[in-house]
Protein backbone atom coordinates (compact mmCIF):
# COMPACT_ATOMS: atom_id res chain seq x y z
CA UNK A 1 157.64 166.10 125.58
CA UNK A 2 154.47 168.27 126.79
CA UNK A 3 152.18 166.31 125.20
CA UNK A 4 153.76 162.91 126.52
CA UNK A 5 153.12 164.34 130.05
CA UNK A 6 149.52 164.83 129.31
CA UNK A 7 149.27 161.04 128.17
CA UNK A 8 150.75 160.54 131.62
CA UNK A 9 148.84 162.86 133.80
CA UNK A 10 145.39 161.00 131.58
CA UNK A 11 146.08 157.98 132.86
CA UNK A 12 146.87 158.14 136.38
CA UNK A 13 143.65 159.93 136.51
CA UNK A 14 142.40 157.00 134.53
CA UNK A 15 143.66 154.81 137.39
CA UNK A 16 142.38 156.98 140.10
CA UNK A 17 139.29 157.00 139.03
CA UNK A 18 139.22 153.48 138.77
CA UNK A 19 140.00 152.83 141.98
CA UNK A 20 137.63 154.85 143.35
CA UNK A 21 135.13 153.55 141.34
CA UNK A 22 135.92 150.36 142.07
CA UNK A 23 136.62 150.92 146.29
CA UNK A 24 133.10 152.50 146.49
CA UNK A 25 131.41 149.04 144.35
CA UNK A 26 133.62 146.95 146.75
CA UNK A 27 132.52 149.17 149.85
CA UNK A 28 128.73 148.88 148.69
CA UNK A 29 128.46 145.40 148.33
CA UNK A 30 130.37 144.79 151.81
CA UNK A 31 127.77 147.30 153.58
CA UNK A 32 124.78 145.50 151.94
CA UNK A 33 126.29 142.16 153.06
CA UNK A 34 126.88 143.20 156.24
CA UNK A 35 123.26 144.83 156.78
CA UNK A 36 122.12 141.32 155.68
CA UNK A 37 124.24 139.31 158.11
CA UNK A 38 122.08 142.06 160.52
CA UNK A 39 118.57 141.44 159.38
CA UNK A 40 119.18 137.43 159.68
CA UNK A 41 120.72 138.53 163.57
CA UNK A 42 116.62 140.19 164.15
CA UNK A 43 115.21 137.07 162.33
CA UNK A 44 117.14 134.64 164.94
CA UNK A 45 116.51 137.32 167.97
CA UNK A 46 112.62 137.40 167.11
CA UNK A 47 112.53 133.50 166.99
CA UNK A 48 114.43 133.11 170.43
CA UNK A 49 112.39 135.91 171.83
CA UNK A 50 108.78 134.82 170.51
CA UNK A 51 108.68 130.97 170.57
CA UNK A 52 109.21 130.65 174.37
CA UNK A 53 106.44 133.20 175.08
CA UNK A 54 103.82 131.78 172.54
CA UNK A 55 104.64 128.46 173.42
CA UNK A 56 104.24 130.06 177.49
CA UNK A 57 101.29 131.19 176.53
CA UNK A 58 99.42 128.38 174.92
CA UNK A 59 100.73 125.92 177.92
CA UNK A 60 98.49 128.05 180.36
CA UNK A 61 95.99 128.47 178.36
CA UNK A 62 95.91 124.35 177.74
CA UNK A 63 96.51 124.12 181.45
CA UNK A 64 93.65 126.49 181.86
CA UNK A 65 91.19 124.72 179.71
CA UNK A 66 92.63 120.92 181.03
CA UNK A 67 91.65 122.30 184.95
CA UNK A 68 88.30 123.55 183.87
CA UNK A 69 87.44 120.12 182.34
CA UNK A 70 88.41 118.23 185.20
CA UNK A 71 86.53 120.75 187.20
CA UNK A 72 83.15 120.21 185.19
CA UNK A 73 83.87 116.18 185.48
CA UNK A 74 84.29 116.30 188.98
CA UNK A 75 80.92 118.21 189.92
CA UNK A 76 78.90 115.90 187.04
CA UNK A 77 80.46 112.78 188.93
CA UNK A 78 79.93 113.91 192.27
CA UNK A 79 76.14 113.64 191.69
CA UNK A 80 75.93 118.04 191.25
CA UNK A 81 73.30 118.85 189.27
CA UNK A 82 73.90 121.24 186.23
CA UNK A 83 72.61 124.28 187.84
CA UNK A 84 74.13 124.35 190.77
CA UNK A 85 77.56 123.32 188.92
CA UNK A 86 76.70 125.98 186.51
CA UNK A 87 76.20 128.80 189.56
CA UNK A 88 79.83 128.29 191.00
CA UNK A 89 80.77 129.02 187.53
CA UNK A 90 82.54 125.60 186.70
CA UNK A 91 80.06 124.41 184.17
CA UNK A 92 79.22 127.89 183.06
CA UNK A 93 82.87 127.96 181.94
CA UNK A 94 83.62 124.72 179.83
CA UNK A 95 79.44 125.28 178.12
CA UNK A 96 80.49 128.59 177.16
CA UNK A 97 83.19 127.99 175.50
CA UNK A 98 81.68 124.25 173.45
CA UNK A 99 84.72 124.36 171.37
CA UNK A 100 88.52 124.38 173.50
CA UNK A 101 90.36 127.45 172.73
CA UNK A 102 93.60 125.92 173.16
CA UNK A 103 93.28 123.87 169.83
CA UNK A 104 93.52 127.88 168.20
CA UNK A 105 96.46 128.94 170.69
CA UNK A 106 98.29 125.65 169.23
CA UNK A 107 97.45 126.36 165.80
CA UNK A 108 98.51 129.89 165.94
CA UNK A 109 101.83 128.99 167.64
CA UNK A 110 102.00 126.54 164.36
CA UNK A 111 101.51 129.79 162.14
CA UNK A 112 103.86 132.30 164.43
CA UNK A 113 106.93 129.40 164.36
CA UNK A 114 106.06 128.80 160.12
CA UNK A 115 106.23 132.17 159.79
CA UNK A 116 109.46 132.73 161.80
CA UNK A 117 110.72 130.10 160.18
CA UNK A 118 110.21 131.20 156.45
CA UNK A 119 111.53 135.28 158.44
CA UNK A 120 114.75 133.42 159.14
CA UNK A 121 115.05 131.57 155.94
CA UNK A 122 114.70 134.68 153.46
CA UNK A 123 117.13 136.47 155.63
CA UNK A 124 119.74 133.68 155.09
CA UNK A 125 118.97 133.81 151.77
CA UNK A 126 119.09 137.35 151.31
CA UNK A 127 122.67 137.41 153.19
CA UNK A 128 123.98 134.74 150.96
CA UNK A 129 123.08 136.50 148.10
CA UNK A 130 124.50 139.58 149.11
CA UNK A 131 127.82 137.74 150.30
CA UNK A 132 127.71 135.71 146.89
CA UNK A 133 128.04 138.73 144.72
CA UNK A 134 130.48 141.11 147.57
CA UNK A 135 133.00 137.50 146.95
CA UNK A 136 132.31 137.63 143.35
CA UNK A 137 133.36 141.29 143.09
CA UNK A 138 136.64 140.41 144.86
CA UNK A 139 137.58 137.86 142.62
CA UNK A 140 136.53 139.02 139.17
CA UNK A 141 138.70 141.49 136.71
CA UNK A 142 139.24 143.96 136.81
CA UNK A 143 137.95 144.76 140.86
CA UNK A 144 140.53 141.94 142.36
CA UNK A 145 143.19 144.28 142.43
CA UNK A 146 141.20 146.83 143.89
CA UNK A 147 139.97 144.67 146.25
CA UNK A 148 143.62 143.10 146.90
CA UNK A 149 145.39 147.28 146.96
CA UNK A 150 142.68 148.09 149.26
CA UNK A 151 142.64 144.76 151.75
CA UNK A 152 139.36 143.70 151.28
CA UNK A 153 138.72 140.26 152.63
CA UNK A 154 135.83 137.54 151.41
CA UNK A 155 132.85 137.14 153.62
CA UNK A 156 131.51 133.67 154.59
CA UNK A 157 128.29 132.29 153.99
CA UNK A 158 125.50 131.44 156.74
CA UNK A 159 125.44 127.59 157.07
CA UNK A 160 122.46 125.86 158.46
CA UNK A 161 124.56 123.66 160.90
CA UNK A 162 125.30 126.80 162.97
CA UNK A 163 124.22 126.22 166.22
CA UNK A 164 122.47 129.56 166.13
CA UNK A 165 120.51 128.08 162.66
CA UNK A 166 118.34 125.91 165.08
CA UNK A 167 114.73 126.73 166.43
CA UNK A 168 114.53 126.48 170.23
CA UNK A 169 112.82 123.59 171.36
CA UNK A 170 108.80 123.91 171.88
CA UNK A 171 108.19 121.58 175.30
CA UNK A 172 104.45 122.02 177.17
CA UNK A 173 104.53 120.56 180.73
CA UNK A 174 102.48 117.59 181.07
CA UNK A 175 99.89 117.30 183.74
């Protein structure tokens, strides 16, 4: 009789400790999903934050460079001779600078939005992963009834037809 309550006593500690084995793997792999669903959130916040200002940026600078052309044409056309364009500073400008800066402002917006890009991409990834295995562990033996006892719930996967998936749109005023 005694020794048939210790069989008993075993395993419902047997149980228990299931369980709570297999509540704090369930628990882990939700928190790890969920901290990836945040790190794609600071991907798509960086990208709506820094592709307006960079592309801000290189429009001016464009506009900048485009003004200080027309500037140096002008003065050449209106029969000013190079030094006294170049003492009001117009020519002094555009000979200074042979090569347009803006051409490196567009090319390193090109690098920034790759870059975001790939940022937002591996994050994605990195959530689907993490929501691939959580959903795994919720359906597999012998965690499913844990999971089911213990009301966890599956976790969808990032899409790329979310609305949110989609870089803003880069648009330079034309002069």
């Amino acid at each position: 009789m005694f020794a048939s309550f210790l069989i008993f006593v075993g395993l419902l500690a047997a149980l228990l400790v299931f369980f709570v084995v297999g509540y704090n793997k369930l628990v882990r792999l939700r928190n790890r999903a969920q901290t990836a669903h945040s790190d794609v959130e600071v991907q798509l916040q960086r990208r709506h934050d820094l592709v307006p200002n960079l592309a801000s940026t290189v429009s001016g600078y464009a506009s900048h460079e485009h003004g200080t052309m027309d500037d140096v044409t002008e003065a050449r056309a209106s029969g000013l001779g190079q030094r006294q364009a170049a003492a009001t500073g117009i020519l002094a400008d555009a000979e200074a600078y042979p090569t347009l800066r803006a051409e490196d402002g567009f090319t390193q917006l090109q690098g920034q939005l790759a870059g975001t890009e790939q940022g937002v991409a591996i994050a994605r990834q990195a959530y689907n992963d993490a929501v691939l295995e959580y959903n795994t562990s919720l359906q597999s033996f012998p965690w499913m009834f844990v999971a089911w006892l213990a009301s966890f719930s599956p976790m969808e996967l990032v899409h790329a037809d979310d609305p949110a998936a989609h870089a803003p749109a880069v648009q330079f005023a034309s002069s």
